[in-house]
C-alpha atoms as a PDB file:
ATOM      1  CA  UNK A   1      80.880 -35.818 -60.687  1.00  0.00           C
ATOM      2  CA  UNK A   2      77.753 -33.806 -62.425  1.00  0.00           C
ATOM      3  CA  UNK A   3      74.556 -34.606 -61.107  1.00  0.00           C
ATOM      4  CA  UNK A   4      71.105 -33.463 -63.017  1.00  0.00           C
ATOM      5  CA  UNK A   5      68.239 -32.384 -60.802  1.00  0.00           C
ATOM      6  CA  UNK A   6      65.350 -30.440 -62.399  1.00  0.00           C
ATOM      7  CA  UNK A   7      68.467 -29.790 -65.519  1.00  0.00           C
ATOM      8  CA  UNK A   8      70.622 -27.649 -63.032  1.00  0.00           C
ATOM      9  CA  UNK A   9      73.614 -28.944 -63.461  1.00  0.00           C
ATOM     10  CA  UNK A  10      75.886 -29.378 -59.590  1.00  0.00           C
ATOM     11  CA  UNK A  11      79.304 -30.125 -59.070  1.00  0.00           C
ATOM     12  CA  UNK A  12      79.480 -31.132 -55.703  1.00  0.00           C
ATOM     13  CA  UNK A  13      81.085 -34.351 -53.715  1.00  0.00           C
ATOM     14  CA  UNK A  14      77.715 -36.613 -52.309  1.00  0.00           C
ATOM     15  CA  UNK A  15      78.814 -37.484 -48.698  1.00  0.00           C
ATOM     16  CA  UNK A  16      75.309 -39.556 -48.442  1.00  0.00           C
ATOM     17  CA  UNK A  17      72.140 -40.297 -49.888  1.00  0.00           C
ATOM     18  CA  UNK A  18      68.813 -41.667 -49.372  1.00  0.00           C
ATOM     19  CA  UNK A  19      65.301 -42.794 -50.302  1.00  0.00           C
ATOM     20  CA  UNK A  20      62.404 -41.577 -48.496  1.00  0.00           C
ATOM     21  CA  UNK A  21      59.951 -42.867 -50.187  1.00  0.00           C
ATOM     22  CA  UNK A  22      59.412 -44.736 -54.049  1.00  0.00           C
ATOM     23  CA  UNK A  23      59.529 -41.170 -55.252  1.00  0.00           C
ATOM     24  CA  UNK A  24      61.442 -39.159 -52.900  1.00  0.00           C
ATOM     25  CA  UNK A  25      65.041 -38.896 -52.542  1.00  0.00           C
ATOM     26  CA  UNK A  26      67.648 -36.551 -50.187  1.00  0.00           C
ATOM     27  CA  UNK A  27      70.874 -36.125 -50.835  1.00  0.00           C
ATOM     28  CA  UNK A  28      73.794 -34.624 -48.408  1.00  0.00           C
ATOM     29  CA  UNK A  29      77.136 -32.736 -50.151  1.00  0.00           C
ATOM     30  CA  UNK A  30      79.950 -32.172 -48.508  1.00  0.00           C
ATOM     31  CA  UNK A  31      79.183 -28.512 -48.454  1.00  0.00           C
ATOM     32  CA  UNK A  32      76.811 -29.054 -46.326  1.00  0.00           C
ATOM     33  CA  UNK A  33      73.763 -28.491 -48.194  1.00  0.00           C
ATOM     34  CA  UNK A  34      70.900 -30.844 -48.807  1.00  0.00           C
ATOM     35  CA  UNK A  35      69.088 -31.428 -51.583  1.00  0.00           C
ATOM     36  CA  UNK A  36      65.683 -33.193 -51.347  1.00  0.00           C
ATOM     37  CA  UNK A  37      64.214 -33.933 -54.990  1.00  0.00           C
ATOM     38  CA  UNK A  38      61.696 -36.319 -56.732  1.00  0.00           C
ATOM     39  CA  UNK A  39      57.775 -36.018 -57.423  1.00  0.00           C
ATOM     40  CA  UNK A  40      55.172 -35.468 -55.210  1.00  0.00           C
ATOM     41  CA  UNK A  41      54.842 -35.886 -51.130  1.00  0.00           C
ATOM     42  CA  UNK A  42      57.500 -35.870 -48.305  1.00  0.00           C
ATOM     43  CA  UNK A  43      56.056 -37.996 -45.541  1.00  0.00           C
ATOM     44  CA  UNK A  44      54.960 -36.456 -42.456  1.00  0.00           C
ATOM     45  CA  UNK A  45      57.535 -36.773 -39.206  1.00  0.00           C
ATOM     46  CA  UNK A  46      56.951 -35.688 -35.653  1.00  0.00           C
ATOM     47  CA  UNK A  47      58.656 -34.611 -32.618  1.00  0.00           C
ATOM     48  CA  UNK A  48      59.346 -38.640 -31.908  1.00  0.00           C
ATOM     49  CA  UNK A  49      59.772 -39.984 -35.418  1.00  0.00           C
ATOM     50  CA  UNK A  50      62.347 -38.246 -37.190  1.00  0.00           C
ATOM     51  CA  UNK A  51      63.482 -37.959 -40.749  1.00  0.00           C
ATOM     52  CA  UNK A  52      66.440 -40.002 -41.771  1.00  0.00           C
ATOM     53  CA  UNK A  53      68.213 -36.803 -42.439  1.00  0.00           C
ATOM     54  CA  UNK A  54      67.904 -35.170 -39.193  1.00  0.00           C
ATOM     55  CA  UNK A  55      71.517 -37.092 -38.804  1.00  0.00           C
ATOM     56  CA  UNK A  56      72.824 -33.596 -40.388  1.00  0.00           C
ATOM     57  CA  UNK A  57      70.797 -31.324 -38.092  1.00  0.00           C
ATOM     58  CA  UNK A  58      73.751 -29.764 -36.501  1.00  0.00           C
ATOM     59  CA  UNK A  59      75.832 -29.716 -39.849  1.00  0.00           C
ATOM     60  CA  UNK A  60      73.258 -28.830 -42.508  1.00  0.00           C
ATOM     61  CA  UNK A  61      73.582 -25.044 -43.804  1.00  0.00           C
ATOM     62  CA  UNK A  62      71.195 -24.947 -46.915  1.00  0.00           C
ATOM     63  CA  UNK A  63      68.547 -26.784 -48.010  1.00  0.00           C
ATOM     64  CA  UNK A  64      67.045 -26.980 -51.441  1.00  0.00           C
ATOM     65  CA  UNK A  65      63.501 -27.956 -52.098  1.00  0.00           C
ATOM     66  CA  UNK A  66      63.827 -29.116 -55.697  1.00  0.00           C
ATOM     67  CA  UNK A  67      60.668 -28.953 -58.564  1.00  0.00           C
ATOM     68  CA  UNK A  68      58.406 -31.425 -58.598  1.00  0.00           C
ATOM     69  CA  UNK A  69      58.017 -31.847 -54.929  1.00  0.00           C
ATOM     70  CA  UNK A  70      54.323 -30.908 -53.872  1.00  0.00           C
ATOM     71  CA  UNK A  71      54.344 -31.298 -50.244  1.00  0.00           C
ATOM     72  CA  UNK A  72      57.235 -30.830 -47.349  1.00  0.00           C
ATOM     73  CA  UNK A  73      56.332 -33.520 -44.655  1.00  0.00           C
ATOM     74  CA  UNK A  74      55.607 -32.059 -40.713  1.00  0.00           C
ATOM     75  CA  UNK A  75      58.287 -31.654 -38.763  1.00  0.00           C
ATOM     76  CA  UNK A  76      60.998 -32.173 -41.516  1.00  0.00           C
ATOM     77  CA  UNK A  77      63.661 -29.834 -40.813  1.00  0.00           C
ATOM     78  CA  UNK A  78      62.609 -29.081 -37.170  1.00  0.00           C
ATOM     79  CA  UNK A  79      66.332 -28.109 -34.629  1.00  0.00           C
ATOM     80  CA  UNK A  80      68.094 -28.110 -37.833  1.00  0.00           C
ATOM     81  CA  UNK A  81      70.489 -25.665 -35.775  1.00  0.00           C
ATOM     82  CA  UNK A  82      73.061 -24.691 -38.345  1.00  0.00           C
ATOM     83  CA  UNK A  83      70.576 -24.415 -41.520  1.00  0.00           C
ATOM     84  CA  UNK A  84      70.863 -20.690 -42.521  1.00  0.00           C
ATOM     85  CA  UNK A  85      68.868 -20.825 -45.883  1.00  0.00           C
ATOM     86  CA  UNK A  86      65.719 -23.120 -47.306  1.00  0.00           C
ATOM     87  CA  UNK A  87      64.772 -22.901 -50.763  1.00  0.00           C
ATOM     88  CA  UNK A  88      60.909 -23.327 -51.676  1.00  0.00           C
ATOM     89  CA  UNK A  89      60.139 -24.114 -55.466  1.00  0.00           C
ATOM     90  CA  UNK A  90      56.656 -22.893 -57.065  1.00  0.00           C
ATOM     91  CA  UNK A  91      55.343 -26.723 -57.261  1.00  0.00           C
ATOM     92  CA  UNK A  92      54.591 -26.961 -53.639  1.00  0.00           C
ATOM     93  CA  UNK A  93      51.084 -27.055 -52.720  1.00  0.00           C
ATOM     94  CA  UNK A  94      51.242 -28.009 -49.228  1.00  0.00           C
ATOM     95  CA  UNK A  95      53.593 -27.107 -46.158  1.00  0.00           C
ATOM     96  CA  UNK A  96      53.460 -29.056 -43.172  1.00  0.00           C
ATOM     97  CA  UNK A  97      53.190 -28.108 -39.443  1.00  0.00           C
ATOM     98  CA  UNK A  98      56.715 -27.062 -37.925  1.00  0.00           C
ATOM     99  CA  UNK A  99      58.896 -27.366 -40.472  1.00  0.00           C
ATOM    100  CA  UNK A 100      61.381 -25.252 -38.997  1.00  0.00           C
ATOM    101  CA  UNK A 101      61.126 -24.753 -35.787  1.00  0.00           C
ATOM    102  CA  UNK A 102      63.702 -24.162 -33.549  1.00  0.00           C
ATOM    103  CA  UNK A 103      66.488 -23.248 -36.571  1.00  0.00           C
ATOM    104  CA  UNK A 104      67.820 -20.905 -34.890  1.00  0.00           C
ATOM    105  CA  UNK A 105      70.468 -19.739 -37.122  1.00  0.00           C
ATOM    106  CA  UNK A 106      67.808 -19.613 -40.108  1.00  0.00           C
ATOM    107  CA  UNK A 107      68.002 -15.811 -41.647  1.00  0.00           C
ATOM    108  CA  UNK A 108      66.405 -16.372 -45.100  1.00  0.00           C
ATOM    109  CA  UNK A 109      63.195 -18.690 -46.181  1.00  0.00           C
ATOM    110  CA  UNK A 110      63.014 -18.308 -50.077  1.00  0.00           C
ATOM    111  CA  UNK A 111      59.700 -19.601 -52.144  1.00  0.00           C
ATOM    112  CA  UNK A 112      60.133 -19.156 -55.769  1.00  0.00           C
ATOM    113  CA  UNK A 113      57.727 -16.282 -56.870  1.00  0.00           C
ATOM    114  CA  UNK A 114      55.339 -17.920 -59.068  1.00  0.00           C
ATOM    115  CA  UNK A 115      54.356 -20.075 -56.138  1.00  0.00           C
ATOM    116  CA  UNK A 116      50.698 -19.884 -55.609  1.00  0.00           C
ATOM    117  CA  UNK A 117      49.983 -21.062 -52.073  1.00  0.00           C
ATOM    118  CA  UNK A 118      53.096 -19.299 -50.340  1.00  0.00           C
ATOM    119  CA  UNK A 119      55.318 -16.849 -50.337  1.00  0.00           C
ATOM    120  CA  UNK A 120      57.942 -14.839 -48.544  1.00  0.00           C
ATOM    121  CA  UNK A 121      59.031 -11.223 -48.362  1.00  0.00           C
ATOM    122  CA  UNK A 122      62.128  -9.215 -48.257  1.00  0.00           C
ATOM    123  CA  UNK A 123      62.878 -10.342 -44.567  1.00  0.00           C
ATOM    124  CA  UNK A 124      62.876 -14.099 -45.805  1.00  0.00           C
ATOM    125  CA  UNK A 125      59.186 -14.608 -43.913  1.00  0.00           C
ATOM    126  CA  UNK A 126      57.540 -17.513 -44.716  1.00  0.00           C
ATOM    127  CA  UNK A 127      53.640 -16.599 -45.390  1.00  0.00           C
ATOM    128  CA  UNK A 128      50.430 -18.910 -46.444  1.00  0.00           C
ATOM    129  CA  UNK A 129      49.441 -16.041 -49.108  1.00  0.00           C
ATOM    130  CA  UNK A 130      45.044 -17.249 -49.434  1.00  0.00           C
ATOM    131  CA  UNK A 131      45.396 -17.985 -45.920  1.00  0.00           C
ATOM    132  CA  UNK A 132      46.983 -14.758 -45.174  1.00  0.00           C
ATOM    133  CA  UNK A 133      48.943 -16.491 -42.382  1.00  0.00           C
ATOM    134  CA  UNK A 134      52.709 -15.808 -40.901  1.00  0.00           C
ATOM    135  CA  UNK A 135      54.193 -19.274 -40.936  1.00  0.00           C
ATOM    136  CA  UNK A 136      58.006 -18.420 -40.052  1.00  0.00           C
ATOM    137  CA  UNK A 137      60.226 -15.577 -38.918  1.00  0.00           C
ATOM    138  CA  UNK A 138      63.805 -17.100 -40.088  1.00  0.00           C
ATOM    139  CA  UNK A 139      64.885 -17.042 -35.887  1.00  0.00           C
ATOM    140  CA  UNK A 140      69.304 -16.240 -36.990  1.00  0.00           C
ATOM    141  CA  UNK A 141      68.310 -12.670 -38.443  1.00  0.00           C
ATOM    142  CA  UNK A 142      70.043  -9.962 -36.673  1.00  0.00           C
ATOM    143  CA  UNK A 143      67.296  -7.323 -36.925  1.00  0.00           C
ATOM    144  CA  UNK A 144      66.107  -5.918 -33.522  1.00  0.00           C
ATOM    145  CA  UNK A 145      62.474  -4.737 -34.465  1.00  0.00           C
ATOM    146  CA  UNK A 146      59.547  -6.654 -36.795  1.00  0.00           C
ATOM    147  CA  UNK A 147      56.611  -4.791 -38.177  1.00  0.00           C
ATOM    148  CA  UNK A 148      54.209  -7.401 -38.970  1.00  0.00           C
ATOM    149  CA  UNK A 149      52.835  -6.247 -42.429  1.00  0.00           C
ATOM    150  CA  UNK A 150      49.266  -5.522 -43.056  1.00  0.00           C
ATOM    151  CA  UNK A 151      47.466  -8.103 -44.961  1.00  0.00           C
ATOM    152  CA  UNK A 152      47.975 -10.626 -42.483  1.00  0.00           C
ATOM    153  CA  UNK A 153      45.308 -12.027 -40.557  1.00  0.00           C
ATOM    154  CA  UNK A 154      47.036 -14.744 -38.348  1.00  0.00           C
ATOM    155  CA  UNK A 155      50.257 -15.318 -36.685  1.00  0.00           C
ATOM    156  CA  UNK A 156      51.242 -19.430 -36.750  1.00  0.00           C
ATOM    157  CA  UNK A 157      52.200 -21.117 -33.669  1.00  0.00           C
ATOM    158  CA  UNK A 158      55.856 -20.934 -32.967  1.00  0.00           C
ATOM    159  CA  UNK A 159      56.235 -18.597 -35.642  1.00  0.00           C
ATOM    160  CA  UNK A 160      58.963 -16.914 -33.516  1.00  0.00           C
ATOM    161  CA  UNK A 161      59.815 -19.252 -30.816  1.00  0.00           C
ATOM    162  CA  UNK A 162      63.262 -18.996 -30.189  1.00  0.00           C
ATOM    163  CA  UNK A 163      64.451 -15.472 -32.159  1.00  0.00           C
ATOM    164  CA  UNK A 164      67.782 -14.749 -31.390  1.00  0.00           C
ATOM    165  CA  UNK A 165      67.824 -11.047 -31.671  1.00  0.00           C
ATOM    166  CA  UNK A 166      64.346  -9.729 -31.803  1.00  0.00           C
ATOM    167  CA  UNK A 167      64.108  -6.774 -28.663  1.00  0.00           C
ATOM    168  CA  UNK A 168      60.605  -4.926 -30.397  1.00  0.00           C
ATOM    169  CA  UNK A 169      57.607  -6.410 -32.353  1.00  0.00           C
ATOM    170  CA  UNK A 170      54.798  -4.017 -33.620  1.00  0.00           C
ATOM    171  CA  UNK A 171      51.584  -6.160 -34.600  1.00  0.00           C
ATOM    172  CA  UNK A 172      49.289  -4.417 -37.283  1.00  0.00           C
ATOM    173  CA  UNK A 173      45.977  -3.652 -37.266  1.00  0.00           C
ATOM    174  CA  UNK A 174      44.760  -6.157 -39.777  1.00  0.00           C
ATOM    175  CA  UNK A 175      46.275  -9.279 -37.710  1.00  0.00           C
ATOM    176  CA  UNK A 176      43.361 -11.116 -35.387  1.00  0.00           C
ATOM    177  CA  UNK A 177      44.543 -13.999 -34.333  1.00  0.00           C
ATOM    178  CA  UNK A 178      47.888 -14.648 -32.585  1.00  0.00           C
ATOM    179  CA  UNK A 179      48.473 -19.036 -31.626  1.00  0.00           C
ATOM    180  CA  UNK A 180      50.022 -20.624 -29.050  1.00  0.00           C
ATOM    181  CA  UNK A 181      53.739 -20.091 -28.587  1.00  0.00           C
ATOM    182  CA  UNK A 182      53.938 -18.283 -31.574  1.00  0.00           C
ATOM    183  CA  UNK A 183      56.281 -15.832 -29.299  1.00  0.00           C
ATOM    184  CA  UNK A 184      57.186 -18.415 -26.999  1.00  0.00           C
ATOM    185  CA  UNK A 185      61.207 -18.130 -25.673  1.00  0.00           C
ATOM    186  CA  UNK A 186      62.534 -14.755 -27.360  1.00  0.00           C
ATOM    187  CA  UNK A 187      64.897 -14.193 -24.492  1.00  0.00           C
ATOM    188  CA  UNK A 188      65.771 -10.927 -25.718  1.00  0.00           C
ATOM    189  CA  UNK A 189      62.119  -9.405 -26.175  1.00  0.00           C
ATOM    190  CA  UNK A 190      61.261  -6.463 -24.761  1.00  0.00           C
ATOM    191  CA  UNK A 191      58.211  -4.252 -26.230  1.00  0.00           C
ATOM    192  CA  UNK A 192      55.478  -5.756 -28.072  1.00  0.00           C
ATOM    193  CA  UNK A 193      52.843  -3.689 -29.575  1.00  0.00           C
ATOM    194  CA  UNK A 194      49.040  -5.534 -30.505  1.00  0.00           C
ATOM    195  CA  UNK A 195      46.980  -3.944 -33.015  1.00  0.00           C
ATOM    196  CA  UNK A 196      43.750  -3.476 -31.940  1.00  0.00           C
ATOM    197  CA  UNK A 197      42.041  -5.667 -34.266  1.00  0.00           C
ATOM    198  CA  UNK A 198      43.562  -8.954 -32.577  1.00  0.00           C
ATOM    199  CA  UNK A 199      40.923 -10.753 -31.040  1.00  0.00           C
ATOM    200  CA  UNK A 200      42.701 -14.278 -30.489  1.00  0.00           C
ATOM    201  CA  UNK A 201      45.707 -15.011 -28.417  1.00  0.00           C
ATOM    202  CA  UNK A 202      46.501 -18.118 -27.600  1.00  0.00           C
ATOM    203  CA  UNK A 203      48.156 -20.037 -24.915  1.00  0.00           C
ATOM    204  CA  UNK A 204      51.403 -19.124 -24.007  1.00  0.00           C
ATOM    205  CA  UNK A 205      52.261 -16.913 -27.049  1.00  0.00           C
ATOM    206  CA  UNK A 206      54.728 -14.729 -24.976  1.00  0.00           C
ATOM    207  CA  UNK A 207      56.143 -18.014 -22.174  1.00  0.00           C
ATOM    208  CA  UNK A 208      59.121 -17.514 -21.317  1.00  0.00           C
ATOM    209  CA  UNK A 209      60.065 -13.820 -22.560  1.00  0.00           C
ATOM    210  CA  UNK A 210      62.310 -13.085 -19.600  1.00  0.00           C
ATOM    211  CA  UNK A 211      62.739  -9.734 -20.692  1.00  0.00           C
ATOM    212  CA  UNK A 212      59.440  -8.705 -21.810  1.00  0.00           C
ATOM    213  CA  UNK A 213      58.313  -5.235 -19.786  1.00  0.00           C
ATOM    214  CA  UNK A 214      55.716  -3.695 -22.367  1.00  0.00           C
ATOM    215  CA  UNK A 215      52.362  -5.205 -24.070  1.00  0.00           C
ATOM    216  CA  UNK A 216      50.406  -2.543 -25.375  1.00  0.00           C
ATOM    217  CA  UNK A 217      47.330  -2.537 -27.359  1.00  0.00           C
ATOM    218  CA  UNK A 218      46.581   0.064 -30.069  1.00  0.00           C
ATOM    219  CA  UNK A 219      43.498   2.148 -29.938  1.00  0.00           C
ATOM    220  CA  UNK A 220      40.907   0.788 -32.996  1.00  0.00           C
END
């Protein structure tokens, strides 16, 4: 059967669908992507109170944020262990806290360029562009080294909890505040290098980095 969302035309078997709310609806393919489409907000979840969806979270491959949805609700996507690509369209206006923390075979976050509020780079980083803010590293990539770009003023908490294959991470100069657990749990982290600008780092950023044996600060 053809299904119109936003006039893309998809050919796809529905295993299941849903309503979230009067104006927000999810559906699941048989590929094992999920579509979530409608107009305006995604409700807000936490660690307790799930999304209907999270049903999928050790199926679900792709995800695709269609047009027309503003806001992505806290917590929706969070130990969504399979999901290796997201899909961000230029009409959201709002991302909430932890939306995908703890994917841990994520490699690519994708926000469609016209997008005002966020963005992501070559890497498939997730970034708050006014805020100048690192949101999330996707945690699957194989790379074994991150340069944190310059331009970026904060690192987000959790940003990399959980990367799978990260052994080096240089922080530039221009970064001054690093959150809580944004480092937390990269088993495989060895070297991290803080530009000398950083003047926040919160609780527990590096807990649980096993094989952390270097911190070192740049000169300013």
């Amino acid at each position: 059967p053809k299904d119109s969302l936003s006039g893309k035309a998809i050919e796809k078997t529905i295993t299941r669908f849903g309503t979230e709310s009067n104006t927000i609806y999810w559906r699941y393919l048989n590929d094992n992507s999920m579509i979530i489409y409608g107009i305006g907000e995604m409700k807000k979840y936490t660690e307790s109170q799930r999304s209907e969806w999270n049903q999928y979270n050790n199926l679900c491959q792709r995800i695709t944020i269609d047009e027309y949805i503003t806001t992505i609700g806290s917590y929706s996507f969070m130990g969504f262990n399979k999901l290796k690509t997201i899909t961000i369209p230029t009409t959201v206006t709002t991302i909430g806290e932890y939306i995908l923390r703890q994917c841990t075979s994520l490699t690519s976050i994708s926000v469609d360029k016209n997008n005002k509020q966020y963005s992501s780079d070559s890497n498939g980083v997730l970034y708050h562009t006014e805020m100048k803010t690192l949101i999330q590293y996707p945690l699957g990539k194989e790379d074994n080294e991150y340069n944190i770009e310059t331009g970026i003023n904060t690192i987000e908490s959790y940003a990399f909890e959980q990367a799978q294959q990260l052994e080096s991470i240089t922080i530039a100069n221009d970064v001054h505040t690093i959150k809580e657990k944004a480092f937390e749990s990269i088993s495989t982290l060895k070297t991290v290098t803080i530009g000398s600008s950083v003047q926040t780092i919160g609780e527990y950023a590096f807990r649980y980095c096993n094989s952390l044996n270097s911190i070192s600060v740049t000169e300013g």
